[in-house]
N, C-alpha and C. Protein backbone atom coordinates (compact mmCIF):
# COMPACT_ATOMS: atom_id res chain seq x y z
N UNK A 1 -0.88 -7.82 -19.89
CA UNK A 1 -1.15 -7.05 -18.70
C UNK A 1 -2.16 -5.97 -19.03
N UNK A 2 -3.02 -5.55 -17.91
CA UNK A 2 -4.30 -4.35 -18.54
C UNK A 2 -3.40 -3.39 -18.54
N UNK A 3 -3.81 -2.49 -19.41
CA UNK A 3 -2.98 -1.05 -19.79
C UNK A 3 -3.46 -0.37 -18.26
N UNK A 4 -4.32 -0.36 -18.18
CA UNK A 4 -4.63 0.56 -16.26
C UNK A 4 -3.33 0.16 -15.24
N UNK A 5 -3.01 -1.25 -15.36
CA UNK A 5 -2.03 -1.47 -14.63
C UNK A 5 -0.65 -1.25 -14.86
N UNK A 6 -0.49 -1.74 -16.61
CA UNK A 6 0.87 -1.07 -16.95
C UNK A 6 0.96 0.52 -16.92
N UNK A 7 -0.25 1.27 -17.04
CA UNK A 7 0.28 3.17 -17.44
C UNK A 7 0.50 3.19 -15.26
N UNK A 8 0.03 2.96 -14.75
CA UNK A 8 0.03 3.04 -13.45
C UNK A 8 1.34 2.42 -12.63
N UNK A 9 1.89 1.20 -13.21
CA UNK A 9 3.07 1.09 -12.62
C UNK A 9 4.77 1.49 -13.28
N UNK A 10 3.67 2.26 -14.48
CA UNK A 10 4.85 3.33 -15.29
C UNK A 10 5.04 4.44 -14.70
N UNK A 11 3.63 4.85 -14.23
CA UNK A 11 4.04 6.48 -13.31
C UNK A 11 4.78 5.92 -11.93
N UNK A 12 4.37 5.12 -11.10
CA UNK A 12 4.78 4.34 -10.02
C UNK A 12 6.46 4.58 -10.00
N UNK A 13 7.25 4.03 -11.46
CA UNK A 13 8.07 4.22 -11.41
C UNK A 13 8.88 5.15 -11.77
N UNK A 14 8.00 6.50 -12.50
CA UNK A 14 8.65 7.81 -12.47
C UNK A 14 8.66 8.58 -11.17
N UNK A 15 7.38 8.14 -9.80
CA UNK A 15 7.94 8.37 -8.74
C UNK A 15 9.32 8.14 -8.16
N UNK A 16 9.35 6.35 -8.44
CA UNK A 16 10.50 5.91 -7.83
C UNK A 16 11.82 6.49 -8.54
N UNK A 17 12.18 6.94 -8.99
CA UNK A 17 13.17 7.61 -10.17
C UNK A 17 13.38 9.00 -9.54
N UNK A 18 12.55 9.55 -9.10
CA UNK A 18 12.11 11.36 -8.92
C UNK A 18 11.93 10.88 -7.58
N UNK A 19 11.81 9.79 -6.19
CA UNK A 19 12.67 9.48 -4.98
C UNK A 19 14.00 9.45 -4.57
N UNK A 20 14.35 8.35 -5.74
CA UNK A 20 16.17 8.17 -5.73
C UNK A 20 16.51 9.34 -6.13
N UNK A 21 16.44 10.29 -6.80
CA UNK A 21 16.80 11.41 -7.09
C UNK A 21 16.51 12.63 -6.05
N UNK A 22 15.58 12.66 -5.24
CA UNK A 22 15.29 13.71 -4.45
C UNK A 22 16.40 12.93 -2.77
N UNK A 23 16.26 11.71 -2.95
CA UNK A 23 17.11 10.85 -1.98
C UNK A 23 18.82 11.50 -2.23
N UNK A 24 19.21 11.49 -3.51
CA UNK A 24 20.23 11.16 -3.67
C UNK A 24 20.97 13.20 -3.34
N UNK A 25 19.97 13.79 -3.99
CA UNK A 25 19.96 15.46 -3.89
C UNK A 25 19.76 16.17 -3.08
N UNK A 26 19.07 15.60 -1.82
CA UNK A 26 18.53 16.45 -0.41
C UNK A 26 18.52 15.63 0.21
N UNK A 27 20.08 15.52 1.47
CA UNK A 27 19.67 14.39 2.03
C UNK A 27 18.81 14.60 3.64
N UNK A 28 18.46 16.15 4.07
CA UNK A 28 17.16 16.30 5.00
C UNK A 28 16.24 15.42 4.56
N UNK A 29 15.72 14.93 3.35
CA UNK A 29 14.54 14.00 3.04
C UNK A 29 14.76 12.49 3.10
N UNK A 30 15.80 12.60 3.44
CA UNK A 30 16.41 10.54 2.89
C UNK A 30 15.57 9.88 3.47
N UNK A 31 14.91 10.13 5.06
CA UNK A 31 14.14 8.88 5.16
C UNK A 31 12.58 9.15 4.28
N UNK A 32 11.93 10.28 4.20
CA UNK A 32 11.13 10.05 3.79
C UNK A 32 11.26 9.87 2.50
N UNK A 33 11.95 9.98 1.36
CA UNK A 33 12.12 9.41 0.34
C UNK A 33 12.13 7.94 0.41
N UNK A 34 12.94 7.33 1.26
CA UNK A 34 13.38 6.04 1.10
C UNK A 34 12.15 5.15 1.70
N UNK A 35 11.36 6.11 2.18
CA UNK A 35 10.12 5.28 3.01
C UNK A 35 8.99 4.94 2.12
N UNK A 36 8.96 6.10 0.63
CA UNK A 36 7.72 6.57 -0.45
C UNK A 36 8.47 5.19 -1.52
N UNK A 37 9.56 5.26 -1.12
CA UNK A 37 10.01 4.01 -2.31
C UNK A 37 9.86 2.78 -1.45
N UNK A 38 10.20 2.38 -0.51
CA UNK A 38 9.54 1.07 0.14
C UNK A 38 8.36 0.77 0.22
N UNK A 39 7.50 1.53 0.31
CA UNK A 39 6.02 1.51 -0.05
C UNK A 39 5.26 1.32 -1.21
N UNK A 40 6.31 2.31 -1.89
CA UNK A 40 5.69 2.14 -3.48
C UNK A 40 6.06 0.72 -4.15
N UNK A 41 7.31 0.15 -4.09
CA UNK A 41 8.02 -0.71 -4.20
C UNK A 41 6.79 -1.90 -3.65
N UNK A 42 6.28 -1.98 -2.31
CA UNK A 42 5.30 -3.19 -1.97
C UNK A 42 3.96 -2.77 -2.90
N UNK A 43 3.58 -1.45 -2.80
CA UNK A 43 2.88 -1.56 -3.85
C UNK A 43 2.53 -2.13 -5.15
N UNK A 44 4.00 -1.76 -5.72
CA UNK A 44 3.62 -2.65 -7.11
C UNK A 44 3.70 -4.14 -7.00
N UNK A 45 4.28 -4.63 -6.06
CA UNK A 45 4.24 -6.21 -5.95
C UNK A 45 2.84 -6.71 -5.66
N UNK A 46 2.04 -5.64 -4.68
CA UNK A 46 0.72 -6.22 -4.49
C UNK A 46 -0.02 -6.06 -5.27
N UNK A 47 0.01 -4.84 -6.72
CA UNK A 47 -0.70 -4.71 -8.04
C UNK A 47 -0.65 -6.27 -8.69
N UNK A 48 0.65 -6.83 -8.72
CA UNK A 48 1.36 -7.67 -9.58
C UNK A 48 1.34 -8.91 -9.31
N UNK A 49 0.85 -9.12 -8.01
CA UNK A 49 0.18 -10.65 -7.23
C UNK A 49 -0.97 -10.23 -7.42
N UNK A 50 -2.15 -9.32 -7.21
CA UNK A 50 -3.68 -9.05 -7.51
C UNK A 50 -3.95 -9.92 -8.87
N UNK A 51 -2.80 -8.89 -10.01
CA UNK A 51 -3.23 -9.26 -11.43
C UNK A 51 -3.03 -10.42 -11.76
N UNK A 52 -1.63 -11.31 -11.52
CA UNK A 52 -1.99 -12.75 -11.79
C UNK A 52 -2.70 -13.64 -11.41
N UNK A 53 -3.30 -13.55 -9.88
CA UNK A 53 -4.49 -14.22 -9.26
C UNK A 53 -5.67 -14.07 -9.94
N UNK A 54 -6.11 -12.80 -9.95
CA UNK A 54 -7.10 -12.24 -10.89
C UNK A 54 -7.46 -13.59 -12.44
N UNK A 55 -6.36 -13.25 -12.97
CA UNK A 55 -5.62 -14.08 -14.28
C UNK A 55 -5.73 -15.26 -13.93
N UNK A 56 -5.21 -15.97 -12.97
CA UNK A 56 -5.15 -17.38 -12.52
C UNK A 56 -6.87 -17.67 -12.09
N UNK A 57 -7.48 -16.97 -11.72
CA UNK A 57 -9.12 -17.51 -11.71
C UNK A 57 -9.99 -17.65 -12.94
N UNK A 58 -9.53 -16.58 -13.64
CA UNK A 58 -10.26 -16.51 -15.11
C UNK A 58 -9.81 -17.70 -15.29
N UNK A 59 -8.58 -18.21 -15.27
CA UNK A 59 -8.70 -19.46 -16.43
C UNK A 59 -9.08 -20.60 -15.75
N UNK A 60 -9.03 -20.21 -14.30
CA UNK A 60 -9.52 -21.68 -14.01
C UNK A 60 -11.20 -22.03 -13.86
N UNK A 61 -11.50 -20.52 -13.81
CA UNK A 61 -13.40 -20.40 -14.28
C UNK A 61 -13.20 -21.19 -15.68
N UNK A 62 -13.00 -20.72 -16.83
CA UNK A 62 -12.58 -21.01 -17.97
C UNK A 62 -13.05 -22.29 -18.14
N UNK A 63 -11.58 -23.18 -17.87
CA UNK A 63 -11.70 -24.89 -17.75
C UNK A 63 -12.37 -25.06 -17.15
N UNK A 64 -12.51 -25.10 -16.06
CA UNK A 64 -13.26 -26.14 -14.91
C UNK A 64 -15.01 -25.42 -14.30
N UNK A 65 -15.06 -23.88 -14.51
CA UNK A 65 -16.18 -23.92 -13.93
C UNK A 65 -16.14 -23.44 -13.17
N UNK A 66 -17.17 -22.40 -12.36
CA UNK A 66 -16.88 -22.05 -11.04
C UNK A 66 -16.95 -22.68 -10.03
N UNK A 67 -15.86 -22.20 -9.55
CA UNK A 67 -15.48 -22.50 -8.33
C UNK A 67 -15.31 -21.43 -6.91
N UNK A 68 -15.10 -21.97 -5.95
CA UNK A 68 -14.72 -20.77 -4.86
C UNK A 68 -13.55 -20.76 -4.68
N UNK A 69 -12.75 -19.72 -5.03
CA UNK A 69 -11.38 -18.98 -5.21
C UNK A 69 -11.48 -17.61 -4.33
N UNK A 70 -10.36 -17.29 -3.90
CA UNK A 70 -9.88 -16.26 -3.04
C UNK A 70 -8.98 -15.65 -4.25
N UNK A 71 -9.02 -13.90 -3.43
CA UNK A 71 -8.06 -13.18 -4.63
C UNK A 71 -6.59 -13.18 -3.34
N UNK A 72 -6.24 -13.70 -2.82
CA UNK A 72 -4.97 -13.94 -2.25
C UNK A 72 -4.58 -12.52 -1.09
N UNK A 73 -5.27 -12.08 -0.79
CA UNK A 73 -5.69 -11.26 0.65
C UNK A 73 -4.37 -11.19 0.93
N UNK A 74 -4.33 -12.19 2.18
CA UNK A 74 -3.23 -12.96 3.35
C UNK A 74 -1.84 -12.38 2.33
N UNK A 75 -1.41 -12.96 1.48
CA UNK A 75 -0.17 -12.05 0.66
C UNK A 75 0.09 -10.92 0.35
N UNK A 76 -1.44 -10.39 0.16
CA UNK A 76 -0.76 -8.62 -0.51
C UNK A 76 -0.79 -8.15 1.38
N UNK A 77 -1.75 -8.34 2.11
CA UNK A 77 -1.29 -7.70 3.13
C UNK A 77 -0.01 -7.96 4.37
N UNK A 78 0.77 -9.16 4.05
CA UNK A 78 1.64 -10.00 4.33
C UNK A 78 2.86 -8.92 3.95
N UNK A 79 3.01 -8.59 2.39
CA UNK A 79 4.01 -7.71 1.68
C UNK A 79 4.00 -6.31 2.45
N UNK A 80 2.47 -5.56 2.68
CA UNK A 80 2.66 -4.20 3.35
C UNK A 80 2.89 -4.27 4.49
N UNK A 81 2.61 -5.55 5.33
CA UNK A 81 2.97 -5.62 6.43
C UNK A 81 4.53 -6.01 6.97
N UNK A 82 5.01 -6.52 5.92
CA UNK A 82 6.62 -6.83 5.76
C UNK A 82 7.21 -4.97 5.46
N UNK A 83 6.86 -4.47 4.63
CA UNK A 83 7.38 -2.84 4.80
C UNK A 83 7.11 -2.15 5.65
N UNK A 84 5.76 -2.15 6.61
CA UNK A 84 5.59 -1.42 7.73
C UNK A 84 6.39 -1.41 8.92
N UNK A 85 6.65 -3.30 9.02
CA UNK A 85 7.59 -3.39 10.14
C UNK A 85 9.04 -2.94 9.57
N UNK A 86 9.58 -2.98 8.30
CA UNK A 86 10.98 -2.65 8.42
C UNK A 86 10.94 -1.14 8.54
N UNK A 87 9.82 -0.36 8.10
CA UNK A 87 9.86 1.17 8.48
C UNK A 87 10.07 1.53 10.27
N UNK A 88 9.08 0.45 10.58
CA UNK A 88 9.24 0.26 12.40
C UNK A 88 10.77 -0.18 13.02
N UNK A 89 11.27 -1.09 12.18
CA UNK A 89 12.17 -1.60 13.15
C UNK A 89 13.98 -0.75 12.78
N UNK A 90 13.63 0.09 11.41
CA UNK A 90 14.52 0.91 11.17
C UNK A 90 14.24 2.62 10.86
N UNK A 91 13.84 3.22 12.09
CA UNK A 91 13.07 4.65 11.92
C UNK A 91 14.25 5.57 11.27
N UNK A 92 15.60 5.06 11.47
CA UNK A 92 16.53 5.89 11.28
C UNK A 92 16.86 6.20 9.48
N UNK A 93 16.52 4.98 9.09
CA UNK A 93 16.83 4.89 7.68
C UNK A 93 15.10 5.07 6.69
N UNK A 94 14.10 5.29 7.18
CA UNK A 94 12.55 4.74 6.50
C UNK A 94 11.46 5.16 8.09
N UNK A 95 10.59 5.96 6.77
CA UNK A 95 9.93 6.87 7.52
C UNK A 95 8.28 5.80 7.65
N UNK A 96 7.71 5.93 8.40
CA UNK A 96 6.88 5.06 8.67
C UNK A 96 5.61 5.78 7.94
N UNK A 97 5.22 6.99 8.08
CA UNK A 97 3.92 7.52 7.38
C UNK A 97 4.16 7.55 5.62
N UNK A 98 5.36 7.76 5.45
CA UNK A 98 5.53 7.78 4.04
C UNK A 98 5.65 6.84 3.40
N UNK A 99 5.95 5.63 3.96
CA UNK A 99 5.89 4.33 3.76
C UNK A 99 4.40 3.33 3.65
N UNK A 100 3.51 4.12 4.65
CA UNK A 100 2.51 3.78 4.39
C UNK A 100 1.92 4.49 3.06
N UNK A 101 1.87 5.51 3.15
CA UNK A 101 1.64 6.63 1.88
C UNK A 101 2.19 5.82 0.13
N UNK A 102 3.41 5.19 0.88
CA UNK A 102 3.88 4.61 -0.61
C UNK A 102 2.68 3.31 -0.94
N UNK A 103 2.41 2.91 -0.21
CA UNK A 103 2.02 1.26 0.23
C UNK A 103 0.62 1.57 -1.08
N UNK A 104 0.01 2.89 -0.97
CA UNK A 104 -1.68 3.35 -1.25
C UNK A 104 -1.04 3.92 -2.80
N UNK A 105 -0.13 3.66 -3.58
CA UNK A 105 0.37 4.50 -4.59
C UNK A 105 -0.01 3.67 -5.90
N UNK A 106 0.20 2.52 -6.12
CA UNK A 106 -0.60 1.94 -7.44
C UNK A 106 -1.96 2.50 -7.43
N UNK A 107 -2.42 1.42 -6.52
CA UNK A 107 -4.25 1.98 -6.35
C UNK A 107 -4.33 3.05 -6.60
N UNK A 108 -3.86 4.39 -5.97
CA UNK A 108 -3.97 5.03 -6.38
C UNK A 108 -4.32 6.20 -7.73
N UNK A 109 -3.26 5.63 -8.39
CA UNK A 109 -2.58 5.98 -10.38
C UNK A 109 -3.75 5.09 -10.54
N UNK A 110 -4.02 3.48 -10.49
CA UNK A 110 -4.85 3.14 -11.29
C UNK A 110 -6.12 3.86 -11.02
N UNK A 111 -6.43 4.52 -10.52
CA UNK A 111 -7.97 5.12 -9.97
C UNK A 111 -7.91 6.45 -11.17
N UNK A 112 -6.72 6.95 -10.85
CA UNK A 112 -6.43 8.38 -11.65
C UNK A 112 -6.34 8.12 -13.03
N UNK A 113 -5.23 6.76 -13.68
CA UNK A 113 -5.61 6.56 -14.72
C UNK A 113 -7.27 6.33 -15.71
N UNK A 114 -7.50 5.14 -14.95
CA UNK A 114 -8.61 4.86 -15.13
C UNK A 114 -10.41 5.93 -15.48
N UNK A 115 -9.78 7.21 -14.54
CA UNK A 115 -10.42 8.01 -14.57
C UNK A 115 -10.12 9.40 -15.92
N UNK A 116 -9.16 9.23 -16.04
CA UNK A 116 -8.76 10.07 -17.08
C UNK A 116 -8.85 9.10 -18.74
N UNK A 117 -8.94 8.14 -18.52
CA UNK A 117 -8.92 7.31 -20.00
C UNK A 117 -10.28 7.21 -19.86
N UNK A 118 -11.28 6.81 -19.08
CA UNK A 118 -12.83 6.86 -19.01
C UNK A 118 -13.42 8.12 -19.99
N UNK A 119 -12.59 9.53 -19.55
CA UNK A 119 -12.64 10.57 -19.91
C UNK A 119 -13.17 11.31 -21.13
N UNK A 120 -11.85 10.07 -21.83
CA UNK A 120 -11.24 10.62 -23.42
C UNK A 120 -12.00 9.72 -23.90
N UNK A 121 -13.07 8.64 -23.84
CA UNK A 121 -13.80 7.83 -24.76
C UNK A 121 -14.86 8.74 -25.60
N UNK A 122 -15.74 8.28 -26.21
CA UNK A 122 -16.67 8.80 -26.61
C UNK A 122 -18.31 8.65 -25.78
């Protein structure tokens, strides 16, 4: 796995850790906690379908040659769109802006990582 993606879905999950915990400690925040972890949560699945597609073209450039391949679109937005509606269809339990907010949270870290290890090279 690229280290951009593993240090990024390591912080990902010191959010999710420091959610359940702010969930579990203040419950005025429960939905928006529970909304930053449903989001974040589709997030890393759509990091984690990107990277093996990604992976799955290299090798099939590799063997066979190029070809015309898709990086699998229709799925990662399939996944945020599967958390948006359960933020929609359960407002009581999952907050809909924070949920989106979670959805933008890999990308995110990897941008920040990426930018801070760029940094420290020579």
């Amino acid at each position: 796995m690229n280290d951009l993606l593993r240090t990024a879905l390591r912080i990902t999950l010191f959010v999710l850790a420091a959610s359940v915990l702010i969930w579990a400690a203040y419950p005025p925040l429960r939905t928006i906690t529970a909304g930053l972890t449903m989001g974040a949560v589709a997030s890393g699945i759509n990091a984690l379908l990107l990277q093996r597609r990604v992976d799955m073209i290299g090798r099939t450039i590799a063997e066979q040659g190029v070809q015309r391949t898709s990086l699998g679109f229709m799925s990662r937005l399939a996944t945020v769109l599967l958390a948006v509606m359960f933020a929609l269809k359960f407002p009581q339990h999952l907050d809909i802006v924070s949920t989106i907010i979670g959805c933008f949270l890999v990308p995110f870290f990897i941008l920040l990582v990426g930018i801070t290890k760029r940094q420290h090279k020579p």
